[in-house]
PDB file of N, CA and C in Angstrom:
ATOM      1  N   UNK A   1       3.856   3.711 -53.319  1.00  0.00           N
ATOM      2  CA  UNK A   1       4.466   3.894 -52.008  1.00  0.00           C
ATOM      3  C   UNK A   1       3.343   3.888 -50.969  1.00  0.00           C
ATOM      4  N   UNK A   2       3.320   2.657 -50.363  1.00  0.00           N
ATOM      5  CA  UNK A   2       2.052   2.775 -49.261  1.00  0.00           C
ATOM      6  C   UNK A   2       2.883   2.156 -47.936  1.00  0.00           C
ATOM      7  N   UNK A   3       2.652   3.368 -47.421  1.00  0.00           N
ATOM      8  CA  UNK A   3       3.145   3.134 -45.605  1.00  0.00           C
ATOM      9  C   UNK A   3       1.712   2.184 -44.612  1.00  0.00           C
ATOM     10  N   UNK A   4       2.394   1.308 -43.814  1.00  0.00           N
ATOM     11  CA  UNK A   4       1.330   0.663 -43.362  1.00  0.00           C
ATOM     12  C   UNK A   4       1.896   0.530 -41.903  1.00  0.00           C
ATOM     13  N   UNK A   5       1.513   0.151 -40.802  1.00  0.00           N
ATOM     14  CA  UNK A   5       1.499   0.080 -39.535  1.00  0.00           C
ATOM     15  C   UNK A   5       1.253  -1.368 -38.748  1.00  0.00           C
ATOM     16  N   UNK A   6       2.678  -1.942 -38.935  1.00  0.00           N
ATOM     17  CA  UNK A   6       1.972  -3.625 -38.667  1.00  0.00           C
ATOM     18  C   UNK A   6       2.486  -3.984 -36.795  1.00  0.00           C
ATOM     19  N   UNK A   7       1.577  -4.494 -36.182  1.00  0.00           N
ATOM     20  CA  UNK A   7       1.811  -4.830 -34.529  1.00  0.00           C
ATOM     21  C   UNK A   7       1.528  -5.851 -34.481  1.00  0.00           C
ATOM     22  N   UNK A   8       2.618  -6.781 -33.898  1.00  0.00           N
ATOM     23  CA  UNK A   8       2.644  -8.334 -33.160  1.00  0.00           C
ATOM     24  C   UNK A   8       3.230  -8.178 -32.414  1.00  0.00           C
ATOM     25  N   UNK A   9       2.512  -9.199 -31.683  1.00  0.00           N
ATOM     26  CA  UNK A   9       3.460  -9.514 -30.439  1.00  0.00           C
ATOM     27  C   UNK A   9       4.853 -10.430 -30.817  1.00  0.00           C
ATOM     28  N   UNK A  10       5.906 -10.475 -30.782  1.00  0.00           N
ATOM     29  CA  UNK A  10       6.960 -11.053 -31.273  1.00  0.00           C
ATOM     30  C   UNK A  10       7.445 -11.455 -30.205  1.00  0.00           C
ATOM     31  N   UNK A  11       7.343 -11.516 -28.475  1.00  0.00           N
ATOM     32  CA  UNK A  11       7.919 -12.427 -27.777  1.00  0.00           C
ATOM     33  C   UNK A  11       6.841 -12.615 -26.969  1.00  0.00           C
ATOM     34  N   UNK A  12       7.072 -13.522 -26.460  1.00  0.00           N
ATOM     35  CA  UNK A  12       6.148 -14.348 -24.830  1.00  0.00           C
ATOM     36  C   UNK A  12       6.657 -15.031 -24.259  1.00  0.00           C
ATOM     37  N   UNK A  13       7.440 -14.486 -22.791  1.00  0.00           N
ATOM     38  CA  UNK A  13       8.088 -15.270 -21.933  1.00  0.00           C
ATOM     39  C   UNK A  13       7.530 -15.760 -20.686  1.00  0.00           C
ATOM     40  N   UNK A  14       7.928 -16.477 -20.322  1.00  0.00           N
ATOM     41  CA  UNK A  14       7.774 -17.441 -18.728  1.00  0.00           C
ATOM     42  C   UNK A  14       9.097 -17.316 -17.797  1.00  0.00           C
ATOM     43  N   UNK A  15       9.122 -16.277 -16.999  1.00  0.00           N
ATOM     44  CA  UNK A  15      10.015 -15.976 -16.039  1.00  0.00           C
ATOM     45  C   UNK A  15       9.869 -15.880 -14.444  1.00  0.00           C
ATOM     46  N   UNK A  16      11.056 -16.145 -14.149  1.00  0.00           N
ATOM     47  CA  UNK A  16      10.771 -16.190 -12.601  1.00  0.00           C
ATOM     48  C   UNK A  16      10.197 -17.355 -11.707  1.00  0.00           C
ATOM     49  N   UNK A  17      10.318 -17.533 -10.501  1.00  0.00           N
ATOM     50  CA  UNK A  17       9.857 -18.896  -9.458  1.00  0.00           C
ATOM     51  C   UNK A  17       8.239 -18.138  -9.660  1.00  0.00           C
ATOM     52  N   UNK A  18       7.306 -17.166  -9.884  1.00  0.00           N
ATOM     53  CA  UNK A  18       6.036 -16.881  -9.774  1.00  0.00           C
ATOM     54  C   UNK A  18       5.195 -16.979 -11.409  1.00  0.00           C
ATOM     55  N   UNK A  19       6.064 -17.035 -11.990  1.00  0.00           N
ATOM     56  CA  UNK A  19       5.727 -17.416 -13.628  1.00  0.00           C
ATOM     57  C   UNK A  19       4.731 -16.214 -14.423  1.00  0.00           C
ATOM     58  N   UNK A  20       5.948 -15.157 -14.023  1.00  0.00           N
ATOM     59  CA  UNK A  20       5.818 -13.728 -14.846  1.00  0.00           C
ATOM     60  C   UNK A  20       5.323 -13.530 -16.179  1.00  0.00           C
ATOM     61  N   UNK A  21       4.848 -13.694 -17.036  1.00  0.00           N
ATOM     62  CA  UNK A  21       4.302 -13.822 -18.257  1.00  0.00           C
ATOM     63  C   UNK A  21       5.018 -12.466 -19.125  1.00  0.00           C
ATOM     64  N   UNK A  22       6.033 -12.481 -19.346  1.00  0.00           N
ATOM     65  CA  UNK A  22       6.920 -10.534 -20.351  1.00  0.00           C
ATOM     66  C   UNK A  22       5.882 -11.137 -21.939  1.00  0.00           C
ATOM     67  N   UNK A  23       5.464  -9.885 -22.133  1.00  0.00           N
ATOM     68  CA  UNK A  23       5.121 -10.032 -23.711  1.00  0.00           C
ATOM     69  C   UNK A  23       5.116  -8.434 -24.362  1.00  0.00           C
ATOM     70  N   UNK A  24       6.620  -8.734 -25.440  1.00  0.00           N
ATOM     71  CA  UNK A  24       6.387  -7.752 -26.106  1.00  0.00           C
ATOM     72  C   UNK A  24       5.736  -7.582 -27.086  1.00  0.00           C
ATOM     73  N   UNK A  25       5.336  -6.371 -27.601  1.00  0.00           N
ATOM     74  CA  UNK A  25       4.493  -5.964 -28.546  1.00  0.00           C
ATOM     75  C   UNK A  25       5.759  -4.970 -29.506  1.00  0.00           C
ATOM     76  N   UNK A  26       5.853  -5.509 -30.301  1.00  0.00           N
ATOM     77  CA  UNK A  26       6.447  -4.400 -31.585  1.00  0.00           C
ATOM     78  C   UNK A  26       5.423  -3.799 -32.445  1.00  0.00           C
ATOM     79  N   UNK A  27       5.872  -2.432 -32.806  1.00  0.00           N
ATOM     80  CA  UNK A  27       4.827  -1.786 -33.934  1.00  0.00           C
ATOM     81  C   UNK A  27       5.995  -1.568 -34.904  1.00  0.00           C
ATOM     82  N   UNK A  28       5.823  -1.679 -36.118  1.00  0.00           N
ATOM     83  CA  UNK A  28       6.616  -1.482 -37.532  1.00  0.00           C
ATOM     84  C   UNK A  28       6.145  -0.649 -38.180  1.00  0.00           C
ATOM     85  N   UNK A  29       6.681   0.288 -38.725  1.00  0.00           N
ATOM     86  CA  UNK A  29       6.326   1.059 -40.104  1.00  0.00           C
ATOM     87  C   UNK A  29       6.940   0.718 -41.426  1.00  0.00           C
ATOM     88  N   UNK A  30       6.148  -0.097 -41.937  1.00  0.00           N
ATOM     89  CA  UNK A  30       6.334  -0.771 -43.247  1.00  0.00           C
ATOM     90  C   UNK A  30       6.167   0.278 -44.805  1.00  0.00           C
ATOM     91  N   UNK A  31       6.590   0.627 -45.771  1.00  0.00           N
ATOM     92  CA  UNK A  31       6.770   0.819 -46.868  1.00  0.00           C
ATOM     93  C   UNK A  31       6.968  -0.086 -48.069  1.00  0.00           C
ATOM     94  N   UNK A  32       6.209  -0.560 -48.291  1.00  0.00           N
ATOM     95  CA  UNK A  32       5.944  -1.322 -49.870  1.00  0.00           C
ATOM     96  C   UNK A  32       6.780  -2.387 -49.072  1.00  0.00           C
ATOM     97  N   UNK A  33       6.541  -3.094 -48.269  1.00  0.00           N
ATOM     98  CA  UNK A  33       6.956  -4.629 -47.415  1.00  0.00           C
ATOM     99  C   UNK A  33       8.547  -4.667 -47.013  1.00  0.00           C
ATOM    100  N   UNK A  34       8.992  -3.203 -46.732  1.00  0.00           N
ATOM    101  CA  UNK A  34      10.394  -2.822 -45.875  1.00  0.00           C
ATOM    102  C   UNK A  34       9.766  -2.479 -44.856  1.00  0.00           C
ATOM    103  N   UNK A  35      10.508  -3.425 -43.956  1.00  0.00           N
ATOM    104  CA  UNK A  35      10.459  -2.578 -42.538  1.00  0.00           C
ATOM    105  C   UNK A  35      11.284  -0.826 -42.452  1.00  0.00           C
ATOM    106  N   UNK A  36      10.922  -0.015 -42.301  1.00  0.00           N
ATOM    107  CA  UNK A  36      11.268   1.688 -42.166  1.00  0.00           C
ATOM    108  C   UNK A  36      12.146   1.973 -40.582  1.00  0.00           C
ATOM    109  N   UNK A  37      10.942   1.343 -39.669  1.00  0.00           N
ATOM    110  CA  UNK A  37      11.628   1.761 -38.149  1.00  0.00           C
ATOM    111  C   UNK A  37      10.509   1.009 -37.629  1.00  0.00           C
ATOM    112  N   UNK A  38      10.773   0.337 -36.303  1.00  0.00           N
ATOM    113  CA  UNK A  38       9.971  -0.107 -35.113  1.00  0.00           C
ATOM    114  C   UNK A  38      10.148   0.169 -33.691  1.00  0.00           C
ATOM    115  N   UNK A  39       9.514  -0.105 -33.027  1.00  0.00           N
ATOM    116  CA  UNK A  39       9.295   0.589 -31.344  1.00  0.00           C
ATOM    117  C   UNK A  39       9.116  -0.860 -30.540  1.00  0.00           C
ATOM    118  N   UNK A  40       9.251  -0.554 -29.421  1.00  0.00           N
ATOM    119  CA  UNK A  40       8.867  -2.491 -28.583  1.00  0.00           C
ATOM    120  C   UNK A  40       8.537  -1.660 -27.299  1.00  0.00           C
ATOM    121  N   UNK A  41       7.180  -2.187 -26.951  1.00  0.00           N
ATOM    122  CA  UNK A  41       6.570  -2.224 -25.764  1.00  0.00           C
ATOM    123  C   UNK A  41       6.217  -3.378 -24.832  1.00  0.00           C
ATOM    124  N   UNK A  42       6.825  -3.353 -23.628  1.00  0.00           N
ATOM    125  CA  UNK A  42       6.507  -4.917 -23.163  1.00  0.00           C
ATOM    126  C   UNK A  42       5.770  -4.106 -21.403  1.00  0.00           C
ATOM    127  N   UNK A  43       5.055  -4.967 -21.306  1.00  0.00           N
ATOM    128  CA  UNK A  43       4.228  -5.371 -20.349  1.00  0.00           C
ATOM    129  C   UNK A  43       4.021  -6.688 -19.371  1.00  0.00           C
ATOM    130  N   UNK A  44       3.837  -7.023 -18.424  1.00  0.00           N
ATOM    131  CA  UNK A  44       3.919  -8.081 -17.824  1.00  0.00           C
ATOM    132  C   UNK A  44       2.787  -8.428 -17.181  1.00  0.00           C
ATOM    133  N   UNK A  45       2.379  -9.584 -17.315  1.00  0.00           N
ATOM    134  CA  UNK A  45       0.939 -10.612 -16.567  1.00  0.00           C
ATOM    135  C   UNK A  45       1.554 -11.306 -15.089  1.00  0.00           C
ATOM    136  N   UNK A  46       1.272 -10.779 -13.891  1.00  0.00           N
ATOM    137  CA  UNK A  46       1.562 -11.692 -13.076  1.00  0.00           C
ATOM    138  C   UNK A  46       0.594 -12.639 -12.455  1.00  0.00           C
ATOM    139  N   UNK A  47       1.079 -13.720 -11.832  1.00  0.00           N
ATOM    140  CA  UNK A  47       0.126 -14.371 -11.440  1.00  0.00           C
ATOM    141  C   UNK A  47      -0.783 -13.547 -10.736  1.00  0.00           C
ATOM    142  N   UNK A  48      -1.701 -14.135 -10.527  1.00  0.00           N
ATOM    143  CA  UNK A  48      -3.321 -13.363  -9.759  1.00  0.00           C
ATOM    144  C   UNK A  48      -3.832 -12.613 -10.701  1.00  0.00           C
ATOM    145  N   UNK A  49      -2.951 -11.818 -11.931  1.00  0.00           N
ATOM    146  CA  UNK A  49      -3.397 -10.403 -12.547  1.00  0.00           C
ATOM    147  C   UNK A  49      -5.006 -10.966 -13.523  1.00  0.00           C
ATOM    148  N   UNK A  50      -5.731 -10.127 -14.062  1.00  0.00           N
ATOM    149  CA  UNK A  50      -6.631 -10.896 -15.221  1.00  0.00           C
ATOM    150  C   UNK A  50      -6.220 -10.740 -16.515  1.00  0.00           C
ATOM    151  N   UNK A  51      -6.143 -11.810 -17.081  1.00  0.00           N
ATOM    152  CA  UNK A  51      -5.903 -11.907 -18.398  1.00  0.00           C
ATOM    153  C   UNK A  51      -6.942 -11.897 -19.443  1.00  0.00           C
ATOM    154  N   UNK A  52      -7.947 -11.944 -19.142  1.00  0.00           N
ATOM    155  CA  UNK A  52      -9.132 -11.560 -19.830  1.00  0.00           C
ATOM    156  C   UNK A  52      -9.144 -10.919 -21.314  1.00  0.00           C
ATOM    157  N   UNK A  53      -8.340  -9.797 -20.892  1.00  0.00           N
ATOM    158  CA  UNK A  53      -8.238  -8.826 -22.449  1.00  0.00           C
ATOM    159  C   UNK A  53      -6.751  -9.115 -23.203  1.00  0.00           C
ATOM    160  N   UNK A  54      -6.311  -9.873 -22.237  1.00  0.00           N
ATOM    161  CA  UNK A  54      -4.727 -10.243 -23.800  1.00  0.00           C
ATOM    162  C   UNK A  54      -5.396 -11.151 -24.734  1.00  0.00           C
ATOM    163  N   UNK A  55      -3.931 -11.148 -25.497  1.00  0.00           N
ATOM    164  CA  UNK A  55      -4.517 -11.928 -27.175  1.00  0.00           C
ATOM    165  C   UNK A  55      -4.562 -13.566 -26.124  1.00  0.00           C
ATOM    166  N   UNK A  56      -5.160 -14.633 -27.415  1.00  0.00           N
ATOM    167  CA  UNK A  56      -5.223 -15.518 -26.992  1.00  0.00           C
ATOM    168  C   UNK A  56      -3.803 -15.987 -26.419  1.00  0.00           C
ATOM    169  N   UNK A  57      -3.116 -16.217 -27.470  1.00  0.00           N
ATOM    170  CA  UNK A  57      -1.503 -16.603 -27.031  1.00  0.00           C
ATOM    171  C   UNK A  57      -1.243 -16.306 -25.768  1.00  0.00           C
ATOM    172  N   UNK A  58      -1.711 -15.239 -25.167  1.00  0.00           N
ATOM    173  CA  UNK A  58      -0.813 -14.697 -23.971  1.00  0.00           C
ATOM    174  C   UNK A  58      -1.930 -15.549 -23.085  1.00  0.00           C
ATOM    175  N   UNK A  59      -3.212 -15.315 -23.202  1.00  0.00           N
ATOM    176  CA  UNK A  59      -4.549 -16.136 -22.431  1.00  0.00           C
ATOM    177  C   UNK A  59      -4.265 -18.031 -22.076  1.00  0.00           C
ATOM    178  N   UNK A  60      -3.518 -18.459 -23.167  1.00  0.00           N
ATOM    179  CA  UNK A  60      -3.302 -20.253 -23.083  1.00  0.00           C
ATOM    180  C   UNK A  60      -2.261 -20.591 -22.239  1.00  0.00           C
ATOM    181  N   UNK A  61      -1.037 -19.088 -22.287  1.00  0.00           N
ATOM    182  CA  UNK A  61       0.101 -19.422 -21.920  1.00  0.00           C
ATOM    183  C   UNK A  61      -0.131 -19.144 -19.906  1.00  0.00           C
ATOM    184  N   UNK A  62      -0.709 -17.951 -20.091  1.00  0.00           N
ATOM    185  CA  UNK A  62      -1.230 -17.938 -18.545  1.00  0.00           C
ATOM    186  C   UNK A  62      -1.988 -18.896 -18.177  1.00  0.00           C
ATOM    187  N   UNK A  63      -2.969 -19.134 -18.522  1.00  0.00           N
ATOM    188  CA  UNK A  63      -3.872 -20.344 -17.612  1.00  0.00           C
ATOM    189  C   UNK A  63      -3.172 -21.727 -18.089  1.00  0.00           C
ATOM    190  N   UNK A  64      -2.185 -21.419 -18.630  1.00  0.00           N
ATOM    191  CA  UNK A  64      -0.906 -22.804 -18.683  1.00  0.00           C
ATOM    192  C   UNK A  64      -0.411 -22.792 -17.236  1.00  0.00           C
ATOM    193  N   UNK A  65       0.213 -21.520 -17.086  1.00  0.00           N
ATOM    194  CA  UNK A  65       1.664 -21.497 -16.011  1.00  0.00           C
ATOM    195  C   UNK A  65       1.037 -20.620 -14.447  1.00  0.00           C
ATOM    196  N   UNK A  66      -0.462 -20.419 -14.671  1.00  0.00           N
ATOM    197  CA  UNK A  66      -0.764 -19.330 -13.448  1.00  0.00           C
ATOM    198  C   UNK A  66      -1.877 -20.613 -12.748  1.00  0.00           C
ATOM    199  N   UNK A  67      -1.307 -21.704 -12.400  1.00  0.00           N
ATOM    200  CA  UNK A  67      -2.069 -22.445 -11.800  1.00  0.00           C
ATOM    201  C   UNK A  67      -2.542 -22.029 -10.069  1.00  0.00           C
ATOM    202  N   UNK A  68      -3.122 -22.573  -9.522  1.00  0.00           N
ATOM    203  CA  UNK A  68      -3.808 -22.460  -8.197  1.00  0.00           C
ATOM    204  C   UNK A  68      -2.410 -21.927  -6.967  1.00  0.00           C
ATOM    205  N   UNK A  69      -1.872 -22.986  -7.193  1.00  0.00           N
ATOM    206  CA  UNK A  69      -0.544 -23.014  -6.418  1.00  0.00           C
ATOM    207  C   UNK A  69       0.762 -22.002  -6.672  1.00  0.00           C
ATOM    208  N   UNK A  70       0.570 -21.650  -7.790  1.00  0.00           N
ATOM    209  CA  UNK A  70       1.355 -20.907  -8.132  1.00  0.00           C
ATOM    210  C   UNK A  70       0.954 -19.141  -7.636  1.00  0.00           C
ATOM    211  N   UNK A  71      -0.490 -18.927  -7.898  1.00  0.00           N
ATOM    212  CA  UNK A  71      -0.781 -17.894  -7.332  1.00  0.00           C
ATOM    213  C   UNK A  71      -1.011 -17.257  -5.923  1.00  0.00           C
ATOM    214  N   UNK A  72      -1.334 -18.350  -5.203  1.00  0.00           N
ATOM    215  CA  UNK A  72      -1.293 -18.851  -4.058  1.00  0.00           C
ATOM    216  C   UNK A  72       0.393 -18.267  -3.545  1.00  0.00           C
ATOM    217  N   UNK A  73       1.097 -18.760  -3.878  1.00  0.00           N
ATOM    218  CA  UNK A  73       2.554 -18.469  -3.317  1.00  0.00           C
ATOM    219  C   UNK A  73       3.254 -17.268  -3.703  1.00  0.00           C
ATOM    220  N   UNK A  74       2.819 -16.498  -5.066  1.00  0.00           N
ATOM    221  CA  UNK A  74       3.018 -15.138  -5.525  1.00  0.00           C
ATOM    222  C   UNK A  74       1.857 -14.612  -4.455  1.00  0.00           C
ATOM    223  N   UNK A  75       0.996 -14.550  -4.189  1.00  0.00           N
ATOM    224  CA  UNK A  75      -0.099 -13.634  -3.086  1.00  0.00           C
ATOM    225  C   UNK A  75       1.041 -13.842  -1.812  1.00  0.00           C
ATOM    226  N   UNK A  76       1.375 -15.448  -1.212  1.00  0.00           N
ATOM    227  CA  UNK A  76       1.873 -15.011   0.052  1.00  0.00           C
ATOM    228  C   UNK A  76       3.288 -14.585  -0.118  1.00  0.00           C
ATOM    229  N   UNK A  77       4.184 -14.612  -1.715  1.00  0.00           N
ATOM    230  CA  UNK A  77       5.277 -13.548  -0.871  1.00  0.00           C
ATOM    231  C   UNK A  77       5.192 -12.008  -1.197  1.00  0.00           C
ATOM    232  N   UNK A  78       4.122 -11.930  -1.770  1.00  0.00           N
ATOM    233  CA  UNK A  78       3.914 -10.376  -1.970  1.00  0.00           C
ATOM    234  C   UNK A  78       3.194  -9.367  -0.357  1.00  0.00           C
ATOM    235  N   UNK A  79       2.690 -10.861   0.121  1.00  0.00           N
ATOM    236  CA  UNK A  79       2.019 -10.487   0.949  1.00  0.00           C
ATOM    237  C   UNK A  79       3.684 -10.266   2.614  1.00  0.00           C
ATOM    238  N   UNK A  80       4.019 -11.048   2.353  1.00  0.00           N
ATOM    239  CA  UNK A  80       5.580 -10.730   3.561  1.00  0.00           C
ATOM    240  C   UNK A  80       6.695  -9.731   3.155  1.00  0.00           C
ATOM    241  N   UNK A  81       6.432  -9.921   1.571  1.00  0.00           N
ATOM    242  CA  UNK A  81       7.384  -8.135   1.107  1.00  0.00           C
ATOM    243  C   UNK A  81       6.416  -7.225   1.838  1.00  0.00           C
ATOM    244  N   UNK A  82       5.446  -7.260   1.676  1.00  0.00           N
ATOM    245  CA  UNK A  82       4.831  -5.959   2.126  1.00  0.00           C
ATOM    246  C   UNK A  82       4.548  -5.841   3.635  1.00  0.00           C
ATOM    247  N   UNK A  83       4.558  -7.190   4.256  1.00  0.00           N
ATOM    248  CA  UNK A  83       4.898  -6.755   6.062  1.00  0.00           C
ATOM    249  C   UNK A  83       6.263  -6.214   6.563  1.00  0.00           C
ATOM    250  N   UNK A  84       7.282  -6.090   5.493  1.00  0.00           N
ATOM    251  CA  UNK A  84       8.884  -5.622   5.744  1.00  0.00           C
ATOM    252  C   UNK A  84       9.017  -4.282   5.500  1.00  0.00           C
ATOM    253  N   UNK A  85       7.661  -3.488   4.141  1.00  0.00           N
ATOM    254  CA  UNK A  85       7.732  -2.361   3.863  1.00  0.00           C
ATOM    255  C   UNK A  85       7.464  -1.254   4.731  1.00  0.00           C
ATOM    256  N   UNK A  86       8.195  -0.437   5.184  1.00  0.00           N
ATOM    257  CA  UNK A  86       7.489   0.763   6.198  1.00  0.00           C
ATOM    258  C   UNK A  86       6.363   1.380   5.450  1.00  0.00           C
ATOM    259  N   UNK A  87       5.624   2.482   6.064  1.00  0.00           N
ATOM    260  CA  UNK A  87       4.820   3.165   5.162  1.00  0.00           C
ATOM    261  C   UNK A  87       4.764   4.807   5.478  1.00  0.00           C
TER     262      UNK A  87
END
């Protein structure tokens, strides 16, 4: 009976007109190669953000979809949401 602790990422999406990057991460608790119970943590890459420290997968898929233009236009509508926000 050996319990083990296995984590992949099991999704990577491309969402939204700014090309949101969702990637979940599942953790499993495995017993002699049964899954027992798992958890899902997801996180999101937006354009401009650094991707530096994700896995590769998430690294090819961003500098796929986070081109010049694309970040460019996520900066200026983040930048006119935030001239509408009071403070």
């Amino acid at each position: 009976m050996a319990l083990t602790k296995v984590i992949t990422q099991d999704r990577i999406e491309v969402v939204g007109d700014y090309k949101a990057v969702q990637v979940r991460t599942k953790t499993a608790v495995m017993e002699d190669g049964v899954e027992l119970s798992c958890g899902f943590h997801r996180h999101i890459v937006t354009a401009g953000d650094d991707y530096s420290a994700e896995s590769a997968d998430v690294q090819l898929i961003c500098a796929a979809v986070h081109t010049d233009a694309v970040v460019a236009a996520a900066a200026a509508a983040a930048a006119a949401l935030a001239a509408f926000r009071p403070e």
